[in-house]
PDB file of N, CA and C in Angstrom:
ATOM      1  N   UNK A   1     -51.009  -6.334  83.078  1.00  0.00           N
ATOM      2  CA  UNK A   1     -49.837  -5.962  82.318  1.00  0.00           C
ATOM      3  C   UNK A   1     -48.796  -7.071  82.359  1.00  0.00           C
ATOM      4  N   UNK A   2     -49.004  -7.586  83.921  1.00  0.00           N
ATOM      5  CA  UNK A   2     -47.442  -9.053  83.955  1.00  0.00           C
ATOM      6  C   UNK A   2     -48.085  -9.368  82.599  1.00  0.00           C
ATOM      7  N   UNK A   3     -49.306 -10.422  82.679  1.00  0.00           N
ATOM      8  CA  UNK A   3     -49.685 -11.475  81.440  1.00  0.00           C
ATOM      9  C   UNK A   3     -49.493 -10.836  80.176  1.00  0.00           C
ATOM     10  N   UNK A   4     -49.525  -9.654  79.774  1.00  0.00           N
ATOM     11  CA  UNK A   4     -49.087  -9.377  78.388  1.00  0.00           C
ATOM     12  C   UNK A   4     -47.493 -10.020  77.952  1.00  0.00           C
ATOM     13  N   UNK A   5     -47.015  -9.131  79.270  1.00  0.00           N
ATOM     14  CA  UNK A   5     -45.657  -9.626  79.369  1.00  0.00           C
ATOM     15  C   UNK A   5     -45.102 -11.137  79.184  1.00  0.00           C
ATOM     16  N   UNK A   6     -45.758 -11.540  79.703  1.00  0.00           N
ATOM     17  CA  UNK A   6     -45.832 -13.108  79.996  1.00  0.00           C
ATOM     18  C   UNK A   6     -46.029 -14.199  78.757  1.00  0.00           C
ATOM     19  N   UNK A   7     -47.107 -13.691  78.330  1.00  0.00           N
ATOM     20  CA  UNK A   7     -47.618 -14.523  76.569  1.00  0.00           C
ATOM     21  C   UNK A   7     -46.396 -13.929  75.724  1.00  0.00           C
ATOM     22  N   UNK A   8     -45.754 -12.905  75.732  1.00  0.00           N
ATOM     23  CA  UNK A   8     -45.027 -12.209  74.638  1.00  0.00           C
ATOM     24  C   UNK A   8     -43.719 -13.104  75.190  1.00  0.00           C
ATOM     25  N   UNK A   9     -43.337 -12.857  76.239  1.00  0.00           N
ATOM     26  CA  UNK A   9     -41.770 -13.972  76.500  1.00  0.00           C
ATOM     27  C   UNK A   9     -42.295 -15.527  76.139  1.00  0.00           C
ATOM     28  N   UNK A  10     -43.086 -16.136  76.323  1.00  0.00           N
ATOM     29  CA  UNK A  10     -43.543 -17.521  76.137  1.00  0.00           C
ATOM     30  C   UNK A  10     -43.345 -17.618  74.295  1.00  0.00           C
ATOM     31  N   UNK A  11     -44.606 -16.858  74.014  1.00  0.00           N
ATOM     32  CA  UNK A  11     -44.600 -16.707  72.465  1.00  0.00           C
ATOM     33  C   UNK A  11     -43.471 -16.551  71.587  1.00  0.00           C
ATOM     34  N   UNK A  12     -42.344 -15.462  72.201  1.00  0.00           N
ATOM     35  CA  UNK A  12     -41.040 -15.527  71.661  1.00  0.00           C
ATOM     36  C   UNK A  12     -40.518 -16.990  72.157  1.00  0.00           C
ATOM     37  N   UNK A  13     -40.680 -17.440  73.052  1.00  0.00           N
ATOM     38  CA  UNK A  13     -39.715 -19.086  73.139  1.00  0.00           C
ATOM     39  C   UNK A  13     -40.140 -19.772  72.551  1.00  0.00           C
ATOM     40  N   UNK A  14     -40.966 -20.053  72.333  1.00  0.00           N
ATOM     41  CA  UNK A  14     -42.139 -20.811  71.219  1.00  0.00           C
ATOM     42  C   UNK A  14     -41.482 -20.284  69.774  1.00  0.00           C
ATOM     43  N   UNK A  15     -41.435 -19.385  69.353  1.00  0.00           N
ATOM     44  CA  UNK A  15     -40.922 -19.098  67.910  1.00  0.00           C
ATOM     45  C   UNK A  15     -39.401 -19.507  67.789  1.00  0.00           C
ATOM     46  N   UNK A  16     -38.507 -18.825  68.375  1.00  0.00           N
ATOM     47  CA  UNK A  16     -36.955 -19.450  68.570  1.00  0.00           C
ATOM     48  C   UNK A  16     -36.930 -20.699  68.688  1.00  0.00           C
ATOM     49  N   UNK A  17     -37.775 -21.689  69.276  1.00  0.00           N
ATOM     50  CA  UNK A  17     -37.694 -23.110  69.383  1.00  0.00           C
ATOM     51  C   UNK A  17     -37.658 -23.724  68.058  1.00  0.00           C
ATOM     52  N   UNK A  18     -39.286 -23.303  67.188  1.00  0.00           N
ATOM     53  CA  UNK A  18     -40.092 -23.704  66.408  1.00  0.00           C
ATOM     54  C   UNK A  18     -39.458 -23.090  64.662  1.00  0.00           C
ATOM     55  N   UNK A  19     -38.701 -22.144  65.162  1.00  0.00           N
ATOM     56  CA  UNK A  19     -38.354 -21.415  63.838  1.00  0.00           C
ATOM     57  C   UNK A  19     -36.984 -22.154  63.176  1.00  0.00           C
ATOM     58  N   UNK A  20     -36.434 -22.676  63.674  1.00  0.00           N
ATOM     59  CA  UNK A  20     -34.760 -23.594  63.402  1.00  0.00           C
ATOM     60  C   UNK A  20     -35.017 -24.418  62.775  1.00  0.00           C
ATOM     61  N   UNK A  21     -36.416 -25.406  63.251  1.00  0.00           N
ATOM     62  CA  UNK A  21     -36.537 -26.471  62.939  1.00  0.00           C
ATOM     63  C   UNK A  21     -37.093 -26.171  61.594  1.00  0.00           C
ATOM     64  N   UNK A  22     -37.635 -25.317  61.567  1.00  0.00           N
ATOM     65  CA  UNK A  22     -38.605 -25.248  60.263  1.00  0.00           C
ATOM     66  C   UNK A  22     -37.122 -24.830  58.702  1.00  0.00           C
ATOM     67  N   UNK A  23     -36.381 -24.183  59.258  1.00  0.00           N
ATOM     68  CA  UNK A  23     -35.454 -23.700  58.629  1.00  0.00           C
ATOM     69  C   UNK A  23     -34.628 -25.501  58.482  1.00  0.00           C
ATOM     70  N   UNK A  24     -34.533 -25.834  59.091  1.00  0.00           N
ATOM     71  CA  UNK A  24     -33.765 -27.201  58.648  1.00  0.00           C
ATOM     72  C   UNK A  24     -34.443 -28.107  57.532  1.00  0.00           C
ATOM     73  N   UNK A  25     -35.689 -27.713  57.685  1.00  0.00           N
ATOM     74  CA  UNK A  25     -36.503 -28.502  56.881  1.00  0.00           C
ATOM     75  C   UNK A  25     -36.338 -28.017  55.627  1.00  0.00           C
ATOM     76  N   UNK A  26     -36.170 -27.073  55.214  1.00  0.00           N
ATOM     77  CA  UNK A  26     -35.986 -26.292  54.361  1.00  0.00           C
ATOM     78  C   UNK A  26     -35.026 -26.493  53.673  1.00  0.00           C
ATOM     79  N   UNK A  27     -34.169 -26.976  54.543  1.00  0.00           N
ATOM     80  CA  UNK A  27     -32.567 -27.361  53.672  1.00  0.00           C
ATOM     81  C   UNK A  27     -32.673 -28.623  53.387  1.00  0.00           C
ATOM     82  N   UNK A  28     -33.785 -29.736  53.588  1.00  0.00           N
ATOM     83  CA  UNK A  28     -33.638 -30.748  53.009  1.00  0.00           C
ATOM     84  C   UNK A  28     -34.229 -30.695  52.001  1.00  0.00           C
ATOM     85  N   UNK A  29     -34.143 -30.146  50.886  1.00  0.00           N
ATOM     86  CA  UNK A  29     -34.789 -29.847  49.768  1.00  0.00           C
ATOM     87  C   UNK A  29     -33.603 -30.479  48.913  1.00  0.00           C
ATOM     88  N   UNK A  30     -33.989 -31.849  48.112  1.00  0.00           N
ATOM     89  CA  UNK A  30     -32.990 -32.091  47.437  1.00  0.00           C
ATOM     90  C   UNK A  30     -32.191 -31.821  46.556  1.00  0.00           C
ATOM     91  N   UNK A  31     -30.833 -31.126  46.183  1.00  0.00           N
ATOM     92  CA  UNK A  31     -30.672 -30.876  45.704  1.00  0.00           C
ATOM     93  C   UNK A  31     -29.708 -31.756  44.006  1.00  0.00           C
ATOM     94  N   UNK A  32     -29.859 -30.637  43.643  1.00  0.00           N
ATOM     95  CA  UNK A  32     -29.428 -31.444  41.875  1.00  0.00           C
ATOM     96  C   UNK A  32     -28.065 -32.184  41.857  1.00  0.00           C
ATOM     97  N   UNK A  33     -27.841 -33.028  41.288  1.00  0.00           N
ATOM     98  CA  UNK A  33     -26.396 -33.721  41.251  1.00  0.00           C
ATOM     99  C   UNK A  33     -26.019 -33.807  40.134  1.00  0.00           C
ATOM    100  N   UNK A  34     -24.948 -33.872  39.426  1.00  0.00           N
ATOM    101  CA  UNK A  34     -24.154 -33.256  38.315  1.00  0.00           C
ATOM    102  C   UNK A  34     -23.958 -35.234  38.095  1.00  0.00           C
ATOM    103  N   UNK A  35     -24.428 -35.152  37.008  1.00  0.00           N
ATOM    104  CA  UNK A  35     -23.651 -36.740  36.110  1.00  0.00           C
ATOM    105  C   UNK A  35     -22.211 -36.872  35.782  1.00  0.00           C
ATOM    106  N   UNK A  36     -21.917 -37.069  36.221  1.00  0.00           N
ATOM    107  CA  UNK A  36     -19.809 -37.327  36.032  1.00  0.00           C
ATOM    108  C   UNK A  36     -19.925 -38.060  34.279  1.00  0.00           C
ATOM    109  N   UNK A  37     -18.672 -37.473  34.102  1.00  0.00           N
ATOM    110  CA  UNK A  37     -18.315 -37.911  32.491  1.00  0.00           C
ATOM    111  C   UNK A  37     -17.773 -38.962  32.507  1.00  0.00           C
ATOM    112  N   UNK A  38     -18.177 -39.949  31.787  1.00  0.00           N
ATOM    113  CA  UNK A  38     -17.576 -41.393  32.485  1.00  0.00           C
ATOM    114  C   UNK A  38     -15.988 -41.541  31.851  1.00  0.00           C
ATOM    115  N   UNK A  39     -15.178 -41.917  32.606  1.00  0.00           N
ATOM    116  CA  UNK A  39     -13.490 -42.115  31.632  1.00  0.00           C
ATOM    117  C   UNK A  39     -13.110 -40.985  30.869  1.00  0.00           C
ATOM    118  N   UNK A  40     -13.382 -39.610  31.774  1.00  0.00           N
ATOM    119  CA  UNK A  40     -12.749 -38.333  31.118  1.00  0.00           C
ATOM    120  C   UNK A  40     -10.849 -38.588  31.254  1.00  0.00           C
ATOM    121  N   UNK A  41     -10.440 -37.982  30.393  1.00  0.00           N
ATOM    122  CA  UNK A  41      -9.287 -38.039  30.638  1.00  0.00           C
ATOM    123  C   UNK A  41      -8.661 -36.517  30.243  1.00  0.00           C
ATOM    124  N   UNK A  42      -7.893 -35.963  30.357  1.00  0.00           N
ATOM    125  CA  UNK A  42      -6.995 -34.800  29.939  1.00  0.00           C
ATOM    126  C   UNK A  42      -5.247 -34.811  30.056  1.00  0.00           C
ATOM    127  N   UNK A  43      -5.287 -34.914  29.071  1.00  0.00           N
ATOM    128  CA  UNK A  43      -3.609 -34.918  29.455  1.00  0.00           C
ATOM    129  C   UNK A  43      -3.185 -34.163  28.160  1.00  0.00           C
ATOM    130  N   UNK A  44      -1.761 -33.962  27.908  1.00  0.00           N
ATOM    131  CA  UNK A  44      -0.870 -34.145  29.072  1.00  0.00           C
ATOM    132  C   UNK A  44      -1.182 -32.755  30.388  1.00  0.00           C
ATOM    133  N   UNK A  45      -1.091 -33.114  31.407  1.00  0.00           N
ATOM    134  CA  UNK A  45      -1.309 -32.283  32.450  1.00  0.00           C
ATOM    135  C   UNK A  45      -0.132 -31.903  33.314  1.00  0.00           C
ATOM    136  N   UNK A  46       0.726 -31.284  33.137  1.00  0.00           N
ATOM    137  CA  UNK A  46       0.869 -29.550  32.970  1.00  0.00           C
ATOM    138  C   UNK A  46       0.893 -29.695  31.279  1.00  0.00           C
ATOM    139  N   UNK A  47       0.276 -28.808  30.745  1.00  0.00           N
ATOM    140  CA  UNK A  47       0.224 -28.075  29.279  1.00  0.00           C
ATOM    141  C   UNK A  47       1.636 -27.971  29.123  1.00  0.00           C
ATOM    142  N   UNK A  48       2.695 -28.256  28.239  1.00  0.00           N
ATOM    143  CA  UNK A  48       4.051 -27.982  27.817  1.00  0.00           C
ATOM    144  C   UNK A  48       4.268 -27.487  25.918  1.00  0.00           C
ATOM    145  N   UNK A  49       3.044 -28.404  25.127  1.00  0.00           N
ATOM    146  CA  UNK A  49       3.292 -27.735  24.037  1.00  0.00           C
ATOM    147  C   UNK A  49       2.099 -27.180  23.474  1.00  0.00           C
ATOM    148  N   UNK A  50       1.440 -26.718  23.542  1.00  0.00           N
ATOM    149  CA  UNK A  50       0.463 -25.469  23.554  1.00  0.00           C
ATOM    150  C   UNK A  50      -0.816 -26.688  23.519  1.00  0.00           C
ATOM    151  N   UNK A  51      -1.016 -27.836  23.096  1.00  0.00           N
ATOM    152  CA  UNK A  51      -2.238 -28.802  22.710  1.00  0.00           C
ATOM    153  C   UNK A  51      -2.539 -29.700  24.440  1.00  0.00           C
ATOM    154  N   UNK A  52      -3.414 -29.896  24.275  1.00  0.00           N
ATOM    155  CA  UNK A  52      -4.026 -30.582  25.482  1.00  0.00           C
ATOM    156  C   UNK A  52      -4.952 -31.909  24.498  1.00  0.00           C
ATOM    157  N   UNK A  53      -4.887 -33.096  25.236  1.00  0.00           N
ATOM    158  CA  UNK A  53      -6.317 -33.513  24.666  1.00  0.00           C
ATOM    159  C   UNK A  53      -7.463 -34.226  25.771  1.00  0.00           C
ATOM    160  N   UNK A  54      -8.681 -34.158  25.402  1.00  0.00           N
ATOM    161  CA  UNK A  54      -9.308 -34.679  26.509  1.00  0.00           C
ATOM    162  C   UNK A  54     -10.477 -35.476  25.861  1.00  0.00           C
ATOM    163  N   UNK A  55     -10.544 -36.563  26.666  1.00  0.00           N
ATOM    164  CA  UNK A  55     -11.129 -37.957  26.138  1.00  0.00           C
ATOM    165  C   UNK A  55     -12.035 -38.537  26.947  1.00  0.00           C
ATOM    166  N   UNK A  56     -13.609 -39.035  26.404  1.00  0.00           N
ATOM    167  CA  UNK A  56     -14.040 -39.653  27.540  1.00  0.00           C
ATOM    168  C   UNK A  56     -14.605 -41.008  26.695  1.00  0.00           C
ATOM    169  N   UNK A  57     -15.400 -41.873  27.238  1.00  0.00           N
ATOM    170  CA  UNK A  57     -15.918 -43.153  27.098  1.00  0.00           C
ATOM    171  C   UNK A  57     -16.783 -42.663  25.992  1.00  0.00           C
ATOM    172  N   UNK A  58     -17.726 -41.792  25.852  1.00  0.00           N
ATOM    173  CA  UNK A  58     -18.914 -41.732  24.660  1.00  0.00           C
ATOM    174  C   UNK A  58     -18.106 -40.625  23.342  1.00  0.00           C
ATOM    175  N   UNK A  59     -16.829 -39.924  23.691  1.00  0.00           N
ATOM    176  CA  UNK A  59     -16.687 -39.201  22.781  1.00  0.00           C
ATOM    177  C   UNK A  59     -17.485 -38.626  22.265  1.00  0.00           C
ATOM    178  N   UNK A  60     -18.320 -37.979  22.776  1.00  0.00           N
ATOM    179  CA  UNK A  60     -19.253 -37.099  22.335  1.00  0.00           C
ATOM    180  C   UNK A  60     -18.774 -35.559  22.242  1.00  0.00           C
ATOM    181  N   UNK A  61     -19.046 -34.383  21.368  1.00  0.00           N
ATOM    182  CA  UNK A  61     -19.093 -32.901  21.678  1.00  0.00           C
ATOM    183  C   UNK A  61     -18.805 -32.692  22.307  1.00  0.00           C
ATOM    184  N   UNK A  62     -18.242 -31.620  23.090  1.00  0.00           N
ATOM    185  CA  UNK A  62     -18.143 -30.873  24.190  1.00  0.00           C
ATOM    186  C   UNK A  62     -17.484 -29.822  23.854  1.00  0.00           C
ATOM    187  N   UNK A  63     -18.851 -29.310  25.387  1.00  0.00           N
ATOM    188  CA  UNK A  63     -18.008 -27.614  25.447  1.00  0.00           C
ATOM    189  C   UNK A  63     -16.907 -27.730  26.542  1.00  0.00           C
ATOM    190  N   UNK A  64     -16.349 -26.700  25.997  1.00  0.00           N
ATOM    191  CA  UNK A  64     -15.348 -26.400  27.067  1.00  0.00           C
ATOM    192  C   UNK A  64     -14.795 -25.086  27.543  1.00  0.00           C
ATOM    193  N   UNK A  65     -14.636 -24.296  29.103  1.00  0.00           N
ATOM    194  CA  UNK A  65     -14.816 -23.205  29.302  1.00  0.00           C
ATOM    195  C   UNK A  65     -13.806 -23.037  30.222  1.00  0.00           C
ATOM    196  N   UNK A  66     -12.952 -22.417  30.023  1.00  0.00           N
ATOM    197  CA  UNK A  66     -11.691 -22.514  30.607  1.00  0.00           C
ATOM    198  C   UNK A  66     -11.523 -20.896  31.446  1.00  0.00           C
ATOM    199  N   UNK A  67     -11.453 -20.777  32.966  1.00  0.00           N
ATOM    200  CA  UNK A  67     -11.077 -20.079  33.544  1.00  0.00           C
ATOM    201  C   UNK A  67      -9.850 -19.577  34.186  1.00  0.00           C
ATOM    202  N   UNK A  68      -9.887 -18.570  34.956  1.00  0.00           N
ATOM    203  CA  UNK A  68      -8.296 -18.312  35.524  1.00  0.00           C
ATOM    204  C   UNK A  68      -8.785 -18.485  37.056  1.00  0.00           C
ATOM    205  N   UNK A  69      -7.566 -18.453  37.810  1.00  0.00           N
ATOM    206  CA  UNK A  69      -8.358 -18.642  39.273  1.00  0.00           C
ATOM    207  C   UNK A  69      -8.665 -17.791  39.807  1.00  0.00           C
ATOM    208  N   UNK A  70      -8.894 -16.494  38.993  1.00  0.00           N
ATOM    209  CA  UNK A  70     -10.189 -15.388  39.762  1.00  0.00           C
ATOM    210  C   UNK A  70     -11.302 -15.527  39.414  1.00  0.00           C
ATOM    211  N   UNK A  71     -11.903 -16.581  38.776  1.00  0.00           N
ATOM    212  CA  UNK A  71     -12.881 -17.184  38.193  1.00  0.00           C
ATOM    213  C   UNK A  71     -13.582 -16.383  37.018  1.00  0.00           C
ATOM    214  N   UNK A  72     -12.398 -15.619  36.570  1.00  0.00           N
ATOM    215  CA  UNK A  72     -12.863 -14.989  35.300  1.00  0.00           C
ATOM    216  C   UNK A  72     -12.731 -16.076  33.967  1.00  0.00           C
ATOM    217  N   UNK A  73     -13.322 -16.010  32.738  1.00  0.00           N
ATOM    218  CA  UNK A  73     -13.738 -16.144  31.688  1.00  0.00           C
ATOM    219  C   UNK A  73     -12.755 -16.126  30.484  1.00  0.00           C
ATOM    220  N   UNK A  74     -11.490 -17.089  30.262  1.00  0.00           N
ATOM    221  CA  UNK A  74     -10.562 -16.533  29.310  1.00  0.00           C
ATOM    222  C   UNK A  74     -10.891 -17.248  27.756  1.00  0.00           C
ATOM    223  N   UNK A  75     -11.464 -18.533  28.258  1.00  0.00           N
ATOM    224  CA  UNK A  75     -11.653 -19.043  26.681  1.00  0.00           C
ATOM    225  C   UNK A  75     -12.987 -19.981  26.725  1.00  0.00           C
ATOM    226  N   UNK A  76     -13.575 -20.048  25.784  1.00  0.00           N
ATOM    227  CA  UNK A  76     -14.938 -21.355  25.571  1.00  0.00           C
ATOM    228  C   UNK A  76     -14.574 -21.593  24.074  1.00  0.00           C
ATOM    229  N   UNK A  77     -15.083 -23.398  23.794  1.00  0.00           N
ATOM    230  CA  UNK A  77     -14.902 -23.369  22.755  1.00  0.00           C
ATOM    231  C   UNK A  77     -15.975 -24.911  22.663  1.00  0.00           C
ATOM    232  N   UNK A  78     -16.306 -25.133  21.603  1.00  0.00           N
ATOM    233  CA  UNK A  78     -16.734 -26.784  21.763  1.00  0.00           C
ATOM    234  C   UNK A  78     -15.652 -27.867  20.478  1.00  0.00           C
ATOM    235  N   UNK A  79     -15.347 -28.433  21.166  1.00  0.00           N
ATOM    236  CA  UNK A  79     -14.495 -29.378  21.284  1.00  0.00           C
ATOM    237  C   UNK A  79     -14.908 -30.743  20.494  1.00  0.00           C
ATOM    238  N   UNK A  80     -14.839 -31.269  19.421  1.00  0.00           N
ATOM    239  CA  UNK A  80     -15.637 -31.990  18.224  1.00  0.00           C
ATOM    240  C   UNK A  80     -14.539 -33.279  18.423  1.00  0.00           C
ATOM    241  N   UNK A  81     -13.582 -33.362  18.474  1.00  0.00           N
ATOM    242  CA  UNK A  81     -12.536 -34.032  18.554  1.00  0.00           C
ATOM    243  C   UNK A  81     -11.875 -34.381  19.875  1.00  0.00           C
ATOM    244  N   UNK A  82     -10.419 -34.630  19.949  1.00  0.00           N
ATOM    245  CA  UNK A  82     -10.065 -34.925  21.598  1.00  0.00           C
ATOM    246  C   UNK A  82      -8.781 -33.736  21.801  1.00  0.00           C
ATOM    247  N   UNK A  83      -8.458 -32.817  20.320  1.00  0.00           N
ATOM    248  CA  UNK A  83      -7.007 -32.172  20.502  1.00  0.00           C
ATOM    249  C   UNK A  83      -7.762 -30.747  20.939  1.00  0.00           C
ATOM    250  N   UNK A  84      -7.068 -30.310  21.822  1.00  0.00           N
ATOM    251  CA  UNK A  84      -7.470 -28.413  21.860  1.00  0.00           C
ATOM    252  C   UNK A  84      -6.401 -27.568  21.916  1.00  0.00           C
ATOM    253  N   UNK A  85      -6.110 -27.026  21.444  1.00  0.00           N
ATOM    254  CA  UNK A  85      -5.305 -25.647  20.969  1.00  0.00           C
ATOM    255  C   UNK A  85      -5.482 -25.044  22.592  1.00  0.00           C
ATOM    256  N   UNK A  86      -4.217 -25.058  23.297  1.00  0.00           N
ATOM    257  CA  UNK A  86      -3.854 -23.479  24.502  1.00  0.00           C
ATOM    258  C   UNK A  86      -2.716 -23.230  24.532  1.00  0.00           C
ATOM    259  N   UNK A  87      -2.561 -22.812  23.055  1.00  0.00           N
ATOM    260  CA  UNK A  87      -1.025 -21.868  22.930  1.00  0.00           C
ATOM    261  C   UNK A  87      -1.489 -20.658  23.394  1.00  0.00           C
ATOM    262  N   UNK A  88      -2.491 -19.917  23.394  1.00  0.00           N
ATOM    263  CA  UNK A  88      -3.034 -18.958  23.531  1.00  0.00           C
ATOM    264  C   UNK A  88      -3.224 -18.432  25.427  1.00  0.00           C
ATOM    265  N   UNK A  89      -2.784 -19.186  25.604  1.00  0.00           N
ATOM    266  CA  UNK A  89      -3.140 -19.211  27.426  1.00  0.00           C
ATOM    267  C   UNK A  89      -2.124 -18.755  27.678  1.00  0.00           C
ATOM    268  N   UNK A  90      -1.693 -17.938  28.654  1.00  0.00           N
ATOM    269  CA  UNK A  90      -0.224 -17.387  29.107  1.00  0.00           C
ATOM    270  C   UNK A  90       0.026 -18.477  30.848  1.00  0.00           C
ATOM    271  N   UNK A  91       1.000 -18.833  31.155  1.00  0.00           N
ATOM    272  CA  UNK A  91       1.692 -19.672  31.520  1.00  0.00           C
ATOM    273  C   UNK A  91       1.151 -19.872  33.023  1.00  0.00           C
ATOM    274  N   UNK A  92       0.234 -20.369  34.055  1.00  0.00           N
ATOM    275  CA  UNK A  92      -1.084 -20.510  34.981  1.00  0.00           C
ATOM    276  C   UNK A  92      -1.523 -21.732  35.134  1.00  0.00           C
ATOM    277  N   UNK A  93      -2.135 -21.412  35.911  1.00  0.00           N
ATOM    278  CA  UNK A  93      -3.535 -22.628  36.554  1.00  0.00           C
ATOM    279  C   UNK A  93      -4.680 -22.158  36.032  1.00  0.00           C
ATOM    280  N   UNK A  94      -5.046 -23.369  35.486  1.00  0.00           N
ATOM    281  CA  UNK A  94      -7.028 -22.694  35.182  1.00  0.00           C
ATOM    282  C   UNK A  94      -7.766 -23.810  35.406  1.00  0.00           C
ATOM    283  N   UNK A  95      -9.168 -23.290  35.186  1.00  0.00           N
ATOM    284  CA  UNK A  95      -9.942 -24.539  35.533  1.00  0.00           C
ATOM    285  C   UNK A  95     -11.038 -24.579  34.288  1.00  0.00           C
ATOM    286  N   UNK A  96     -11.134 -26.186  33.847  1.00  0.00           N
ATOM    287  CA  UNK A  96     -11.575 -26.435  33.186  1.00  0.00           C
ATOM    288  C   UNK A  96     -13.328 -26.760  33.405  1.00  0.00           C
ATOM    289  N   UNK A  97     -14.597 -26.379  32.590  1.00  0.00           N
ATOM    290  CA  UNK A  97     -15.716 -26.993  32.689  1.00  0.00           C
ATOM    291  C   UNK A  97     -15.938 -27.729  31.647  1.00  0.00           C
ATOM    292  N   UNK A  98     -16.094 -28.641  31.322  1.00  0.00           N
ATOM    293  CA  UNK A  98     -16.412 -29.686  30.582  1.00  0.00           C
ATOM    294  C   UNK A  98     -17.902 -30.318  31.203  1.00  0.00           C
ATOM    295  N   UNK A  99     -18.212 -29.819  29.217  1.00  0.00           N
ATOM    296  CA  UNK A  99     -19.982 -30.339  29.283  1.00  0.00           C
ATOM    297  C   UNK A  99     -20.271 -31.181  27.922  1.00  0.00           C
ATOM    298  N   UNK A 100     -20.520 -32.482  28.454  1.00  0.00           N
ATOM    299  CA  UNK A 100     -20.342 -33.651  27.684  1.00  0.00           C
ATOM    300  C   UNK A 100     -22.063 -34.057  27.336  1.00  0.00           C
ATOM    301  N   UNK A 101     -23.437 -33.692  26.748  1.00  0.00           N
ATOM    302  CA  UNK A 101     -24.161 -34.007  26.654  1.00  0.00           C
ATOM    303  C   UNK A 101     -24.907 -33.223  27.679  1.00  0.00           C
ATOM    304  N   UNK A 102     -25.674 -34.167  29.235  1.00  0.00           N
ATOM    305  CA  UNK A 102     -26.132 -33.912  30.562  1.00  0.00           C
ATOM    306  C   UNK A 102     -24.860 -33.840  31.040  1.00  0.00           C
ATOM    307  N   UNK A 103     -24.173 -34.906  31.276  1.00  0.00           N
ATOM    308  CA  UNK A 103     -22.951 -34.689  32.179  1.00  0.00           C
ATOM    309  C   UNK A 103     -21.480 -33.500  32.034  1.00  0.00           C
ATOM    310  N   UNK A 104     -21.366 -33.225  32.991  1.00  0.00           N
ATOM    311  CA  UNK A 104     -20.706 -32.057  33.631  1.00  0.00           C
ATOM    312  C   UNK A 104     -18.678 -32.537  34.432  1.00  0.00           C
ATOM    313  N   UNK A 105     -18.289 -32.339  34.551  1.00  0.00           N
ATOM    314  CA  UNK A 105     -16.821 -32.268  34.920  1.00  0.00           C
ATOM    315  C   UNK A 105     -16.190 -30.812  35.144  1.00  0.00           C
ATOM    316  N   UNK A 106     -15.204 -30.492  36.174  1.00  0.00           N
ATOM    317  CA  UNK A 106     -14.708 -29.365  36.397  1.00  0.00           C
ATOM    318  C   UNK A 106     -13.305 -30.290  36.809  1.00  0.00           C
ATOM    319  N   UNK A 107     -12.041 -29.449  35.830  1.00  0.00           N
ATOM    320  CA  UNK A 107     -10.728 -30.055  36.475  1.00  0.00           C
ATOM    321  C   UNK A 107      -9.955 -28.617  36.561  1.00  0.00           C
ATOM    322  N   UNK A 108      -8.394 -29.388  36.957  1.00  0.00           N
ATOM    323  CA  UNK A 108      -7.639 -28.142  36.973  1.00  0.00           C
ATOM    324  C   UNK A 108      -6.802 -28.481  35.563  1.00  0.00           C
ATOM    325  N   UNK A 109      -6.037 -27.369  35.340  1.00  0.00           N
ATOM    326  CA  UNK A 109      -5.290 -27.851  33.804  1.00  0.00           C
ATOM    327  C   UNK A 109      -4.257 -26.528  34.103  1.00  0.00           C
ATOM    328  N   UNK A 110      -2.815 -27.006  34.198  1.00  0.00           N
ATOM    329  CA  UNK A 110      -1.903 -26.255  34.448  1.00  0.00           C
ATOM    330  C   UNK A 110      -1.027 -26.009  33.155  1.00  0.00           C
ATOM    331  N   UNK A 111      -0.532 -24.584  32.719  1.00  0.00           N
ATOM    332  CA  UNK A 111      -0.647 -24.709  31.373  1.00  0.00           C
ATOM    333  C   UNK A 111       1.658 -24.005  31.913  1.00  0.00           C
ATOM    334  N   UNK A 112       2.307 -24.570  31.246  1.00  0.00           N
ATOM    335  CA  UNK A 112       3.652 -24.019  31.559  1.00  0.00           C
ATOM    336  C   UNK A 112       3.901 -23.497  30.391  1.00  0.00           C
TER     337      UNK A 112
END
């Protein structure tokens, strides 16, 4: 009966040892990296007359998805040009996602 005892405490130290490591390994799983928008710009930053504009190096499309900081959902729109309309925003912090092609950007945009 000891040796049952005995293999079962060993066997558990053996797993607690062996089980961490395996879990670390696990986290080296590489993960994805977001392409930065090259020469984004946004201004003017605080928002004062309802227009924002935002500009990058390829001027390409973009969407744009504008949150509040409960990370709710107030506006999306795609963005063809560099001017955007947030007369519509009531007076806050939000955060911007900007999706330029592959590449990705998240800012803040304070609207008075």
């Amino acid at each position: 009966m000891k040796q049952k005892y005995l293999f079962t405490f060993f066997l558990f130290c053996f797993l607690m040892i062996a089980l961490p490591a395996n879990a670390q390994e696990s986290a080296r799983v590489p993960t994805r990296t977001e392409v930065p928008i090259e020469g984004l710009s946004i201004y003017p930053n605080p928002v004062t007359g309802g227009k924002v504009y935002i500009s990058s190096n390829k001027n390409q499309d973009k969407v744009i998805e504008i949150y509040n900081v409960l990370g709710k959902p107030v506006h999306k729109t795609r963005l063809r040009g560099r001017e955007m309309d947030v007369s519509g925003l009531t007076p806050g912090i939000y955060i911007l996602k900007i999706q330029e092609g592959r590449a990705k950007a998240t800012r803040k945009l304070v609207v008075k």
